[in-house]
N, C-alpha and C. Protein backbone atom coordinates (compact mmCIF):
# COMPACT_ATOMS: atom_id res chain seq x y z
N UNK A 1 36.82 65.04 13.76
CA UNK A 1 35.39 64.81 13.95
C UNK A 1 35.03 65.07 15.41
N UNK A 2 33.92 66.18 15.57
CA UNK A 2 33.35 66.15 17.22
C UNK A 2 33.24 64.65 17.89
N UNK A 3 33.09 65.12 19.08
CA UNK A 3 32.41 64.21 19.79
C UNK A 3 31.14 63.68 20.50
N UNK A 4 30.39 62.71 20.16
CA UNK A 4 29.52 62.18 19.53
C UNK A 4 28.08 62.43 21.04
N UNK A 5 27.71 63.56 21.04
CA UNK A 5 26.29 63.72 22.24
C UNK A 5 25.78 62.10 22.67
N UNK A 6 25.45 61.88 24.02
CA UNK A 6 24.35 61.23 24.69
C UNK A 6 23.19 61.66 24.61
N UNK A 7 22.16 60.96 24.18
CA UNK A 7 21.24 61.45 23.95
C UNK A 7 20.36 61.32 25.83
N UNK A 8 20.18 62.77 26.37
CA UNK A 8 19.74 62.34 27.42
C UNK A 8 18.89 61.66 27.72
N UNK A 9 17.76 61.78 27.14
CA UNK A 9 17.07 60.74 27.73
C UNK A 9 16.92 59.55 27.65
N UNK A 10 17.54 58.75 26.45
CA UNK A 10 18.18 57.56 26.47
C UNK A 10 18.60 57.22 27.85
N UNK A 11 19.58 58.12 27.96
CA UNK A 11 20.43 58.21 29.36
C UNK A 11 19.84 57.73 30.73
N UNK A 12 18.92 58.50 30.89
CA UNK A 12 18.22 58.24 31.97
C UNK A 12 17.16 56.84 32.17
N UNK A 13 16.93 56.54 30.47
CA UNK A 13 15.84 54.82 30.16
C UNK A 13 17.19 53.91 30.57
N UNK A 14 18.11 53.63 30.04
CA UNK A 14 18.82 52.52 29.96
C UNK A 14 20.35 52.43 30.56
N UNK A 15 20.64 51.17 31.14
CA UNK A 15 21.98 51.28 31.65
C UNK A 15 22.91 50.18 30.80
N UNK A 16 23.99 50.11 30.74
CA UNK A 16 24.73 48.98 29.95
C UNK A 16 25.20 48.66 30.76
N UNK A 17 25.33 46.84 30.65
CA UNK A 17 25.51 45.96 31.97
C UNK A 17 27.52 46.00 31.11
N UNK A 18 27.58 44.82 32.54
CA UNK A 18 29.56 44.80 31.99
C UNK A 18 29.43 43.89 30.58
N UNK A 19 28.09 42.92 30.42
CA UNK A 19 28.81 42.42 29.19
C UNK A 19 28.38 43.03 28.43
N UNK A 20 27.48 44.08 27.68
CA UNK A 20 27.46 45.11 27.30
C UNK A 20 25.94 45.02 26.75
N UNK A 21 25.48 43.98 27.23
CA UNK A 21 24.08 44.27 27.16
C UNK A 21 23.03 45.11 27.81
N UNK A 22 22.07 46.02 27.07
CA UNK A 22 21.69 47.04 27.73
C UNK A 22 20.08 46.64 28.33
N UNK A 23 20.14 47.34 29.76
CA UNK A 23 19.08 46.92 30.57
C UNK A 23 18.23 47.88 30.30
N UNK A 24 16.47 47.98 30.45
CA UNK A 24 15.49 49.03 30.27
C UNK A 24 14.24 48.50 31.77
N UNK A 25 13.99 49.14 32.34
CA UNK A 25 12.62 49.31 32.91
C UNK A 25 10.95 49.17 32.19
N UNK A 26 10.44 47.56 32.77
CA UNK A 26 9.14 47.14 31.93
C UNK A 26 8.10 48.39 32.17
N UNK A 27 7.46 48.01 30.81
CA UNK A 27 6.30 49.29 31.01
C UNK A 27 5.47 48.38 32.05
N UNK A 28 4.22 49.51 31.94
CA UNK A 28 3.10 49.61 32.42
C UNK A 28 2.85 49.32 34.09
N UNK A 29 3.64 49.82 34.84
CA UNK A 29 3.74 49.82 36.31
C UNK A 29 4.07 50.90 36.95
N UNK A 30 3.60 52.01 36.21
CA UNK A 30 3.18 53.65 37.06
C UNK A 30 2.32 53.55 37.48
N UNK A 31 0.67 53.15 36.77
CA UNK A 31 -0.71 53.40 37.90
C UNK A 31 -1.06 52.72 36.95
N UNK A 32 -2.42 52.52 37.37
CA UNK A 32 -3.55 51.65 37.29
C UNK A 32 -3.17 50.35 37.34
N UNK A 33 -2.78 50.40 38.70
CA UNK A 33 -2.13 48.79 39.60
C UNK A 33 -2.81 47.68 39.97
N UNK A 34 -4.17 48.65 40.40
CA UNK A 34 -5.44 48.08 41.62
C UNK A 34 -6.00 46.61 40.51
N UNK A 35 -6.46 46.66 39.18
CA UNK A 35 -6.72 45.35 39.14
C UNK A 35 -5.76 44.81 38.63
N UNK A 36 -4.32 44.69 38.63
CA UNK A 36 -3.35 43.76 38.38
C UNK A 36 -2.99 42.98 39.05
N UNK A 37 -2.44 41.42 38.88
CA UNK A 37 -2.20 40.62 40.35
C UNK A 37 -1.19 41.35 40.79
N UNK A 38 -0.59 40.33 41.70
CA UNK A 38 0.26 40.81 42.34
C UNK A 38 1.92 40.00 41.83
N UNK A 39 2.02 38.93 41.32
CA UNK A 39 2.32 38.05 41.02
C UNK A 39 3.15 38.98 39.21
N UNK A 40 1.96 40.01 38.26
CA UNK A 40 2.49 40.55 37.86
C UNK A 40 3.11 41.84 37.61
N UNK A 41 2.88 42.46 38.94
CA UNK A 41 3.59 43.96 39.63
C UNK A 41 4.51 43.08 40.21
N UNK A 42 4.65 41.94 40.61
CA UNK A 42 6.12 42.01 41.24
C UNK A 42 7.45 41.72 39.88
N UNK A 43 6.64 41.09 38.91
CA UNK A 43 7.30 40.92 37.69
C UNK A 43 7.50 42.07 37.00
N UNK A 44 6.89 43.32 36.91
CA UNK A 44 7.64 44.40 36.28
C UNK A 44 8.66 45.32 36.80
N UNK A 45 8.85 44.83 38.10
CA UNK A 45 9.82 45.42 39.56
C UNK A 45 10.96 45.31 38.03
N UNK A 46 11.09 43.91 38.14
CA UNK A 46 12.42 43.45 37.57
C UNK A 46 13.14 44.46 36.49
N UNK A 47 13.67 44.42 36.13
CA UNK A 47 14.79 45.27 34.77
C UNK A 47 14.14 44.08 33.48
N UNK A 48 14.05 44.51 32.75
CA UNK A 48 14.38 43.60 31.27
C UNK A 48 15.63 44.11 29.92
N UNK A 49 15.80 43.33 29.61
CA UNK A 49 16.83 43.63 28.25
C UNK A 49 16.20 44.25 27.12
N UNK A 50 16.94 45.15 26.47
CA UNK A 50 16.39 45.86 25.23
C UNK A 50 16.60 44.60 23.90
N UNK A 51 15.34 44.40 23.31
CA UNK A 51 15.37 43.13 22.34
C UNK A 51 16.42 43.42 21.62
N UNK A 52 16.43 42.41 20.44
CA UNK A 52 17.83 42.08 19.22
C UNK A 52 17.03 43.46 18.65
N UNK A 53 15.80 43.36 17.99
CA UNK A 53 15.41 44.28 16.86
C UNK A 53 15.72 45.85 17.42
N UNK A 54 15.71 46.03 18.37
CA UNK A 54 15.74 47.60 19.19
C UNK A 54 16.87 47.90 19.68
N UNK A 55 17.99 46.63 19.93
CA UNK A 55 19.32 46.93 20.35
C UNK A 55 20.13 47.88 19.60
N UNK A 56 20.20 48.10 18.15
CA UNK A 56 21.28 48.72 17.88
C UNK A 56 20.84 50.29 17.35
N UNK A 57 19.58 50.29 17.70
CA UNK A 57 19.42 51.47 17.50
C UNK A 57 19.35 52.78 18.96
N UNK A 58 19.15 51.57 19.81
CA UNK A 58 19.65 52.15 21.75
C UNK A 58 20.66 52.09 21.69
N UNK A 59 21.66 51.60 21.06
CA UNK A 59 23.05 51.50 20.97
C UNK A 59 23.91 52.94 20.41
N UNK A 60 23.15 53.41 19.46
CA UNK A 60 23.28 54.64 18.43
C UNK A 60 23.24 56.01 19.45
N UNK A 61 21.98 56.07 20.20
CA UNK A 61 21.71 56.81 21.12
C UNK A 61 22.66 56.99 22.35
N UNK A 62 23.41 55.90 22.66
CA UNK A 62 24.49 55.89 23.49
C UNK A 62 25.84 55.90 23.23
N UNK A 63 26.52 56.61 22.82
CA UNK A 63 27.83 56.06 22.06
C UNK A 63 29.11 55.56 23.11
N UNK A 64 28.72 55.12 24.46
CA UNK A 64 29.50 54.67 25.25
C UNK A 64 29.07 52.65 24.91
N UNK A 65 28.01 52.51 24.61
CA UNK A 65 27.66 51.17 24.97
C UNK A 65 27.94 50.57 23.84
């Protein structure tokens, strides 16, 4: 059996931490900043986790994680 493609751009959305949970970048913090506080632009800085329902199908897309 081949071996199994990364899907790139998966690749480039998500990283898998050591315990093998995979990290993603929150939306909506490209533009239209000006009326958002500030309080929640500093909260989408952060990384978030890919949910239970969406995990195993980001999982599929990656066949390292």
């Amino acid at each position: 059996m081949p071996k199994m493609k990364t899907r790139r751009s998966a690749a480039k959305r998500f990283k898998v931490t050591a315990t093998g949970k995979i990290k993603r970048a929150k939306a909506f913090h490209s533009h239209l900043l000006e009326h958002k506080s500030a309080r929640r632009k500093r909260q989408l800085r952060e990384a978030g986790l890919v949910s239970k329902a969406d995990y195993e199908r980001v999982r599929k897309m990656l066949p390292y994680a």
